[in-house]
Protein backbone atom coordinates (compact mmCIF):
# COMPACT_ATOMS: atom_id res chain seq x y z
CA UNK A 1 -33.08 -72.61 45.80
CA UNK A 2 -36.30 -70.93 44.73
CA UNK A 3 -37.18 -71.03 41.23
CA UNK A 4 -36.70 -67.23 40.76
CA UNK A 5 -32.72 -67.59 41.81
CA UNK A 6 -32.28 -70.62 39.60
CA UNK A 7 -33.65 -68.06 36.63
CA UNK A 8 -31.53 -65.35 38.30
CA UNK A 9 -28.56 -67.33 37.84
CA UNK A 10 -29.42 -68.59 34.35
CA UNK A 11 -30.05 -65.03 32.93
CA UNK A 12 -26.83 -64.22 34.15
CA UNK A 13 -24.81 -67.08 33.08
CA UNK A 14 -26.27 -66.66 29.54
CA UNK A 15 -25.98 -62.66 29.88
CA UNK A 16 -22.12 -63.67 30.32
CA UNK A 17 -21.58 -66.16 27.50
CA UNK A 18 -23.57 -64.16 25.00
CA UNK A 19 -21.67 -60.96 26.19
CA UNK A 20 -19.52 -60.43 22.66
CA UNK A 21 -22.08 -62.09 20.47
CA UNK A 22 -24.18 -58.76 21.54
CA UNK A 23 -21.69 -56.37 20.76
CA UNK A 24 -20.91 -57.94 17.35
CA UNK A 25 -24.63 -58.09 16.26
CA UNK A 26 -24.80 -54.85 17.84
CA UNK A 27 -22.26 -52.87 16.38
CA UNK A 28 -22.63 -54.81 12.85
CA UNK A 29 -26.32 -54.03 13.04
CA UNK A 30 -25.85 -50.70 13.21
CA UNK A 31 -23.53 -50.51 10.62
CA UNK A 32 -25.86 -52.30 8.44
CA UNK A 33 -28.69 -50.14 9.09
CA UNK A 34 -26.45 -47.62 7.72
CA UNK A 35 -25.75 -48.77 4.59
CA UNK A 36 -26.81 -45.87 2.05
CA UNK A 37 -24.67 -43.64 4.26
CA UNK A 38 -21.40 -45.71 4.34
CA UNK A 39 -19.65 -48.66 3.23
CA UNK A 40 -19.19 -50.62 6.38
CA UNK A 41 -17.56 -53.38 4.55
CA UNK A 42 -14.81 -51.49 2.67
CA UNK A 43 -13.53 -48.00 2.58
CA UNK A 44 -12.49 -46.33 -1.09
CA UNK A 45 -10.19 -43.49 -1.30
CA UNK A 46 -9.61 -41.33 -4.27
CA UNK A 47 -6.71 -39.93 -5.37
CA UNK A 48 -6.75 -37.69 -8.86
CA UNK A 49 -3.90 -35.76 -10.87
CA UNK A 50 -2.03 -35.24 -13.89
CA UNK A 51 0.21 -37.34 -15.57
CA UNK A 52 3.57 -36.29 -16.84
CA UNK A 53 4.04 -34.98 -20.19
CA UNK A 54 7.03 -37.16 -21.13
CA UNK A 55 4.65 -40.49 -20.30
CA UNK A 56 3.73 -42.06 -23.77
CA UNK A 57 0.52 -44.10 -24.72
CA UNK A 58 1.51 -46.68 -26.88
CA UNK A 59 1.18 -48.82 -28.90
CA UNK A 60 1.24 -50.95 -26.71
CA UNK A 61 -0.05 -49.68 -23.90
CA UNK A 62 2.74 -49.46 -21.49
CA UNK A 63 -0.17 -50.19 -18.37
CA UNK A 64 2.31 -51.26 -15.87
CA UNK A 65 4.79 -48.15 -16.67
CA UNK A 66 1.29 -45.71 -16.48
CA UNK A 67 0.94 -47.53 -12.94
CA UNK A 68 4.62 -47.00 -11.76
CA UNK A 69 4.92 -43.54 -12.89
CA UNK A 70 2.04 -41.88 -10.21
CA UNK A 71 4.04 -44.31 -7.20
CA UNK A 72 1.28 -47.39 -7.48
CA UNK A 73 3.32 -50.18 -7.01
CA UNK A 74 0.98 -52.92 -7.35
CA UNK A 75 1.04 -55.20 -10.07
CA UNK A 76 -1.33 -54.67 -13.19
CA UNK A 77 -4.38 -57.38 -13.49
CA UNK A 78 -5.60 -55.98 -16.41
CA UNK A 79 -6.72 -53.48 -18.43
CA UNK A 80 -10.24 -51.98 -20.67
CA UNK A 81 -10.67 -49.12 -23.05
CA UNK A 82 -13.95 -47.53 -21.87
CA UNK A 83 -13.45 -44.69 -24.93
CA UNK A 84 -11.11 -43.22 -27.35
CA UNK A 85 -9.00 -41.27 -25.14
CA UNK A 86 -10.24 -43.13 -21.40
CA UNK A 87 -9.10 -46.48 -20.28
CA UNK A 88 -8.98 -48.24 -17.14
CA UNK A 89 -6.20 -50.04 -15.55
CA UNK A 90 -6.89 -52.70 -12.63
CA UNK A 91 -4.49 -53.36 -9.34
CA UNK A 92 -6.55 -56.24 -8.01
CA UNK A 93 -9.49 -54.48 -6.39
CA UNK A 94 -8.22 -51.18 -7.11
CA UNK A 95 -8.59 -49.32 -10.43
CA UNK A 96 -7.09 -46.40 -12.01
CA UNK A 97 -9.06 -44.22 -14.63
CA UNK A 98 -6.80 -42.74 -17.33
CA UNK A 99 -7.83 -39.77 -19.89
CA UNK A 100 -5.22 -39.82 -22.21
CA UNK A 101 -6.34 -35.62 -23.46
CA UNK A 102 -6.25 -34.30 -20.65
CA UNK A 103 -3.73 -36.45 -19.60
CA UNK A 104 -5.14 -37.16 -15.77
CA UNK A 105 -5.78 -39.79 -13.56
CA UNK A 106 -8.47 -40.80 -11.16
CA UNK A 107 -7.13 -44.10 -9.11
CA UNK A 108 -9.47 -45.59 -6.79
CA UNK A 109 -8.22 -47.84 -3.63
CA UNK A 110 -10.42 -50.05 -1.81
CA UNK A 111 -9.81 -51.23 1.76
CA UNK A 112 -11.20 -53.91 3.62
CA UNK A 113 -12.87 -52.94 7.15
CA UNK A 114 -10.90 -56.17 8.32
CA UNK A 115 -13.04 -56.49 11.44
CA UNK A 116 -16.40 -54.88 11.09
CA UNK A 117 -16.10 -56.61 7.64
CA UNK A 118 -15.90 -60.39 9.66
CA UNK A 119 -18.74 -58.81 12.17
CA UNK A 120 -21.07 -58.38 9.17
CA UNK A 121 -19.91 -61.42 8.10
CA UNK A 122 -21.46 -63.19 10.61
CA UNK A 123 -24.33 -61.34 11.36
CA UNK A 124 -25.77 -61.60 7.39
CA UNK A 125 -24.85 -65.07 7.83
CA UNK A 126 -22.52 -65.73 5.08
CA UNK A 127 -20.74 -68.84 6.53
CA UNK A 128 -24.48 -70.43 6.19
CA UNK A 129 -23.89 -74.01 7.62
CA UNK A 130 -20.66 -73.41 9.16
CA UNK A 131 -22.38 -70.32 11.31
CA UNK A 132 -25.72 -71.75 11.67
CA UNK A 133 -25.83 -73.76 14.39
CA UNK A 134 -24.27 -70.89 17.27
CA UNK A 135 -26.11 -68.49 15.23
CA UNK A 136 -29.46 -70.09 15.68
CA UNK A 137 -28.00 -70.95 19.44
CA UNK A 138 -27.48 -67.49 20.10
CA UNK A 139 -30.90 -66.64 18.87
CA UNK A 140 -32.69 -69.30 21.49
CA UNK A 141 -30.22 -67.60 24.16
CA UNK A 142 -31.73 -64.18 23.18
CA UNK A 143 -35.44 -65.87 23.48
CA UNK A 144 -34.40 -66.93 26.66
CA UNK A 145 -32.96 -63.94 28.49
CA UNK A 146 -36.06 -61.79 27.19
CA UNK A 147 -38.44 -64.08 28.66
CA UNK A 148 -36.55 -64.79 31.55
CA UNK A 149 -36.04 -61.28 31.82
CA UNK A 150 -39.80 -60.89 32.64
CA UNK A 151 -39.58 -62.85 35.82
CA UNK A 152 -36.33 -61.58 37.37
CA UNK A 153 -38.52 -58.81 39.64
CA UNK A 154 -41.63 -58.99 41.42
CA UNK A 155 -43.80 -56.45 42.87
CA UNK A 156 -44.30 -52.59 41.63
CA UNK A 157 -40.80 -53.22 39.07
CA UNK A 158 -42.02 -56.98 37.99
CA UNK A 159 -44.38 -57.90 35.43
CA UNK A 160 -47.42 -57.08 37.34
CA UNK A 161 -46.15 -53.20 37.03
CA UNK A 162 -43.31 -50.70 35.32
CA UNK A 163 -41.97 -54.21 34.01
CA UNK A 164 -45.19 -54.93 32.51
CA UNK A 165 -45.91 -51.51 31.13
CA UNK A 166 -42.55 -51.40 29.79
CA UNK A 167 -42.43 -55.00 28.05
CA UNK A 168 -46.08 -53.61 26.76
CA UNK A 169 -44.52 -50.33 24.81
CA UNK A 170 -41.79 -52.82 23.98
CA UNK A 171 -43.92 -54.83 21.99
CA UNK A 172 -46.08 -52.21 20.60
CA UNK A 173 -43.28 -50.46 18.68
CA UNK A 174 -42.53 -52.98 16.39
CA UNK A 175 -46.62 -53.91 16.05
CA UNK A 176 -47.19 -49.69 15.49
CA UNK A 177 -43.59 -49.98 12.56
CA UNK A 178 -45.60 -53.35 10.83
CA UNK A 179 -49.17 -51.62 11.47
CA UNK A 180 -47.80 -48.43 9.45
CA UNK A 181 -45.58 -49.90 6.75
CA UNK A 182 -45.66 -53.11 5.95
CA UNK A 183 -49.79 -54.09 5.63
């Protein structure tokens, strides 16, 4: 077996095992990039209204009852005055906004992106030990398959042509990006 099969075989096996690595960095990295558009962690919806007229304000505040009467059903965690007629009542990592004048609400829900959540998760590697070790694997595997990469072809579509022009450009975006804006 010629040395260029053996790497054949190697880029592939690694292209294999490092298949859904790829697509979770991927797919987290662009969600990351994207961070000042969207939350890719968590997604907040906002619901607003009025309160009934009958519902009183205290003393004490009756948080719990406030809660209940728009349909929230989760329990009260606590609660802050944040004016004279404004408070806020908190539903574990929801909140609700309450102006007591003009007798409204503003309740905020947050929801976990479950699974793009774990995919950042491991790409901004918060495990830290735990993660390391594949993480730092993965990144060697990466090393490898570029390099090897380079060697797969020979002839006009190896290195010594397209291959090589195109590994060139390659490396001369991210020179040009640190070139313009960050010396």
């Amino acid at each position: 077996m010629t040395f260029r099969n053996r790497l054949r075989q190697l880029h592939r096996d690694f292209g294999y095992f490092f298949f859904g690595m790829s697509v979770i960095f991927a797919v987290s990295g662009l969600a990351v990039n994207h961070i000042d558009d969207w939350n890719p962690n968590y997604k907040l919806t906002v619901k607003t209204g009025l309160l009934s007229p009958s519902l009183s304000f205290g003393p004490p505040l009756p948080v719990q009852k406030i809660a209940n009467s728009i349909g929230l059903r989760d329990t009260v965690t606590g609660y802050v005055r944040s004016g004279m007629h404004r408070f806020m009542i908190f539903l574990g990592t929801n909140s609700l906004e309450i102006d007591t004048l003009g007798r409204s609400y503003r309740y905020e829900q947050v929801e976990e992106r479950w699974l793009l959540h774990a995919f950042n998760r491991l790409h901004l590697n918060e495990l830290k030990n735990e993660w390391v070790f594949f993480s730092d694997f993965f990144a060697l595997g990466l090393f490898f398959m570029a390099v090897s990469g380079l060697f797969l072809n020979k002839g006009r579509n190896g290195l010594k042509g397209r291959g090589g022009w195109l590994a060139l450009v390659g490396v001369m975006v991210p020179v040009l990006f640190i070139g313009l804006y960050l010396i």
